[in-house]
C-alpha atoms as a PDB file:
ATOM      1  CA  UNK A   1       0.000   0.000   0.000  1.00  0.00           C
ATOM      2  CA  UNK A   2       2.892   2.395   0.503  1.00  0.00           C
ATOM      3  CA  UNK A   3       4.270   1.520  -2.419  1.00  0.00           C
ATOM      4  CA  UNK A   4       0.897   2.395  -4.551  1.00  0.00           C
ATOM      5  CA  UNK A   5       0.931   5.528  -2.173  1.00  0.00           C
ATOM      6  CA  UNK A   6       4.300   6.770  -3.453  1.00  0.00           C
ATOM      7  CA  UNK A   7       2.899   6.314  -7.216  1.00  0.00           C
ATOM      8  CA  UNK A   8       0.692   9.128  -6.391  1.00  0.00           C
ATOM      9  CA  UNK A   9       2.895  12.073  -5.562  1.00  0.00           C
ATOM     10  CA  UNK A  10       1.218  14.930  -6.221  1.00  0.00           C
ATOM     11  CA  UNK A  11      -2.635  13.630  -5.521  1.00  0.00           C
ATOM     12  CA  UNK A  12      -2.933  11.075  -2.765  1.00  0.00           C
ATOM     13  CA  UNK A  13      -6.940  11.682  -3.436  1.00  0.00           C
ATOM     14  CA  UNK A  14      -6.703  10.157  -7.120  1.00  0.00           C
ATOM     15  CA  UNK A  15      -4.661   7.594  -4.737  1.00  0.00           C
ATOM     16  CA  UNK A  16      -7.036   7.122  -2.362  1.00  0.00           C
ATOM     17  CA  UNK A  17      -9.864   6.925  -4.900  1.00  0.00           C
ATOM     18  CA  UNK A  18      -8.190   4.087  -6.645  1.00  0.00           C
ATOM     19  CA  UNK A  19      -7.433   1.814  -3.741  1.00  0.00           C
ATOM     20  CA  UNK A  20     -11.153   2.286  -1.873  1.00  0.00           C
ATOM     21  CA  UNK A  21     -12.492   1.214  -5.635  1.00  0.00           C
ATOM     22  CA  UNK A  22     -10.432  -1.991  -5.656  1.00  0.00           C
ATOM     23  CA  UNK A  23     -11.773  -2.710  -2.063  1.00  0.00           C
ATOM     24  CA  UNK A  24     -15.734  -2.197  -3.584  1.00  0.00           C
ATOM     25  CA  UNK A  25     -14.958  -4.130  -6.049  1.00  0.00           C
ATOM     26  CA  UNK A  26     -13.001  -7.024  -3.728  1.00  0.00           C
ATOM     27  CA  UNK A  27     -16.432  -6.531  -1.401  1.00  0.00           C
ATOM     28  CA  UNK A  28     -18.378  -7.135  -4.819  1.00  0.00           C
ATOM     29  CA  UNK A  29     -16.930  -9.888  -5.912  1.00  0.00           C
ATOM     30  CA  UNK A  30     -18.050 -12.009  -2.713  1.00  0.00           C
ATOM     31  CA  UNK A  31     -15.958 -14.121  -0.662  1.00  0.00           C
ATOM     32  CA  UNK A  32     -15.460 -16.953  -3.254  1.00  0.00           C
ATOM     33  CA  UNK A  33     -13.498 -14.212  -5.425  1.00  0.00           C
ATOM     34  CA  UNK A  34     -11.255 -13.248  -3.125  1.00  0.00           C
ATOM     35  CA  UNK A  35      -8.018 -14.552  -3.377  1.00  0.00           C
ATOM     36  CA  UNK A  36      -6.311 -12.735  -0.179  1.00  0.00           C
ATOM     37  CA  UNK A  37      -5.472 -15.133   2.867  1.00  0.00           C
ATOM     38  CA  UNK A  38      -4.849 -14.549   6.730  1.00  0.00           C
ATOM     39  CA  UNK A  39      -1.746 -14.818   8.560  1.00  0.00           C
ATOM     40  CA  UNK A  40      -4.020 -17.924  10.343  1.00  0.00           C
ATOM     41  CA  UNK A  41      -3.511 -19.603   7.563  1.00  0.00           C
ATOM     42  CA  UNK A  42       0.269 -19.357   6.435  1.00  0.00           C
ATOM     43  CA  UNK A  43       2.803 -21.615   7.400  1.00  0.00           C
ATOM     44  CA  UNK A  44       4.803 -18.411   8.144  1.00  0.00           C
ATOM     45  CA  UNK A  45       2.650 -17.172  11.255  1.00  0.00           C
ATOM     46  CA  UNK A  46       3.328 -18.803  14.357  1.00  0.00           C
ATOM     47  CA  UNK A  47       0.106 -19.258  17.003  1.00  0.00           C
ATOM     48  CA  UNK A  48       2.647 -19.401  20.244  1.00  0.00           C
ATOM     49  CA  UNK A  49       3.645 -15.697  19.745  1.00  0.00           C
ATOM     50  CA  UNK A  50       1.862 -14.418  16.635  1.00  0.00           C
ATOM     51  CA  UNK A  51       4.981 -13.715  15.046  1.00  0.00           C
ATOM     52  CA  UNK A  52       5.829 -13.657  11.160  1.00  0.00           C
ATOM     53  CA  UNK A  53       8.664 -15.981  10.336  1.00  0.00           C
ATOM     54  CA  UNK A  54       9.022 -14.502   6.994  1.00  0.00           C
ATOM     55  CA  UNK A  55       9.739 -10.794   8.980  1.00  0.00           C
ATOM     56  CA  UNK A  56      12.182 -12.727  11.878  1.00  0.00           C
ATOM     57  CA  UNK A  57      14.141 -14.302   8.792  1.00  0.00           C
ATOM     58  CA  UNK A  58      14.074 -10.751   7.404  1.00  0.00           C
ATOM     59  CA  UNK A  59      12.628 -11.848   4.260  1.00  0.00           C
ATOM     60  CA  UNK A  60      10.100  -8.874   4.167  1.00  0.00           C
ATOM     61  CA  UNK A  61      11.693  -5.464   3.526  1.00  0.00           C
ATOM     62  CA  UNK A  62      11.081  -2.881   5.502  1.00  0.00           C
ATOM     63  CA  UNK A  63       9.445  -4.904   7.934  1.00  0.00           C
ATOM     64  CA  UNK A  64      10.767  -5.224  11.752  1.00  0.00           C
ATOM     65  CA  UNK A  65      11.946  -8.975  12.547  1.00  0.00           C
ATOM     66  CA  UNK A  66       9.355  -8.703  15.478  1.00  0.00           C
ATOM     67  CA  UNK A  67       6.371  -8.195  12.836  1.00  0.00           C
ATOM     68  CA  UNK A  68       2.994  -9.718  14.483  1.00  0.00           C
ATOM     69  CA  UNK A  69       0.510  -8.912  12.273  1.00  0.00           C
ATOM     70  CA  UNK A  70      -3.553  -9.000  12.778  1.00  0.00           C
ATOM     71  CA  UNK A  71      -3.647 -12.353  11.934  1.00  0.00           C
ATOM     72  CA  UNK A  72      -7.353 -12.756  10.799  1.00  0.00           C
ATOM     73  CA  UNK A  73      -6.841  -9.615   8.336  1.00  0.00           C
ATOM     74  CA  UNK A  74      -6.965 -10.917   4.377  1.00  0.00           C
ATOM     75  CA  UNK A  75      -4.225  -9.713   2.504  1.00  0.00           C
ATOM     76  CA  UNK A  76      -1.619 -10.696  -0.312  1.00  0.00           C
ATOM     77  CA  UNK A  77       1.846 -11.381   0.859  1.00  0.00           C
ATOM     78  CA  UNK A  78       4.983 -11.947  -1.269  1.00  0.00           C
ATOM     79  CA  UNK A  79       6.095 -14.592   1.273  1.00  0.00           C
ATOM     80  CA  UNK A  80       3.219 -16.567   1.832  1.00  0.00           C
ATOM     81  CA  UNK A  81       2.929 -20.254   2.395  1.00  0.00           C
ATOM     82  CA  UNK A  82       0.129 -22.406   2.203  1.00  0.00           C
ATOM     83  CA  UNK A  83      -0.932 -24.790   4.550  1.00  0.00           C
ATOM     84  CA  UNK A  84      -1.868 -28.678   3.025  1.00  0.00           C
ATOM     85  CA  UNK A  85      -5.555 -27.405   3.136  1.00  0.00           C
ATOM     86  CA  UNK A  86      -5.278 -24.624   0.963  1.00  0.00           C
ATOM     87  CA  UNK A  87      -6.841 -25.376  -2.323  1.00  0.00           C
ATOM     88  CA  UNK A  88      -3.549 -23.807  -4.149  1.00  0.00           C
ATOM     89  CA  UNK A  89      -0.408 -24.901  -3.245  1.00  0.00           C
ATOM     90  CA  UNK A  90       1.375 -21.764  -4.873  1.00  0.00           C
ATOM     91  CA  UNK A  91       3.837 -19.203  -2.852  1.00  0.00           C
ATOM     92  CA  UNK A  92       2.540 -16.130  -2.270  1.00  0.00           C
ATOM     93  CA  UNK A  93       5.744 -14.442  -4.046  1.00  0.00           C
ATOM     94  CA  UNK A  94       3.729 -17.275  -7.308  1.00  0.00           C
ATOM     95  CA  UNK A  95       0.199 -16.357  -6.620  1.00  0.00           C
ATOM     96  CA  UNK A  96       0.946 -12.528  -6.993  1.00  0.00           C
ATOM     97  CA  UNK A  97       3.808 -11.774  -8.560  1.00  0.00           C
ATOM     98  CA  UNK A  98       3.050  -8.130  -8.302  1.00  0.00           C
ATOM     99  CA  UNK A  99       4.078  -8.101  -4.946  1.00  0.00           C
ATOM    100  CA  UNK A 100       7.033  -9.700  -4.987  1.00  0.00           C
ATOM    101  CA  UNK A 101      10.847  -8.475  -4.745  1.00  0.00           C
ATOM    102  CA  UNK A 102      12.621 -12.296  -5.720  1.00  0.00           C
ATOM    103  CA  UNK A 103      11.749 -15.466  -5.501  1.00  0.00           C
ATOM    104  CA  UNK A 104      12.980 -16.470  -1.864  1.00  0.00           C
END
């Protein structure tokens, strides 16, 4: 999100106006659509502590190695890792390649 912010310079309002319309349109598209996932459900988040792995391995720039993220909070995240449940057994830094920096 920072990253889109600094796109936007010189109007964080067109900024703004862009990201709340992809969240309608995530919202729109129903829960079946939505391709975010929790930190609940990445083999990076540990229950014990609620700590990222991926952030105490300093895989995630910019990102303190005592990250604990809201774990029930859908997002996209470049180091992902699904659990043996999850219906795609892709990498985050695979599933949205947007996001990513380099394959780990």
């Amino acid at each position: 999100m920072l990253e889109d912010l600094a796109g936007y310079p010189a109007d964080r309002h067109e900024w703004l106006t862009d990201y709340l319309n992809v969240a309608a349109d995530a919202l729109a598209a129903g829960p079946d659509q939505d391709d975010r996932r929790t930190c609940t459900q990445c083999l990076n988040f540990r229950r014990r502590d609620g700590a990222c792995l991926a952030a105490r391995r300093d895989e995630l720039p910019n990102t303190a190695r005592s990250y604990r993220p809201l774990p029930d909070t859908l997002r996209r995240c470049e180091r992902y890792r699904p659990q043996a449940e999850d219906v795609d057994p892709s990498p985050g830094y695979e599933r949205w390649p947007g996001l990513t920096f380099g394959d780990p």
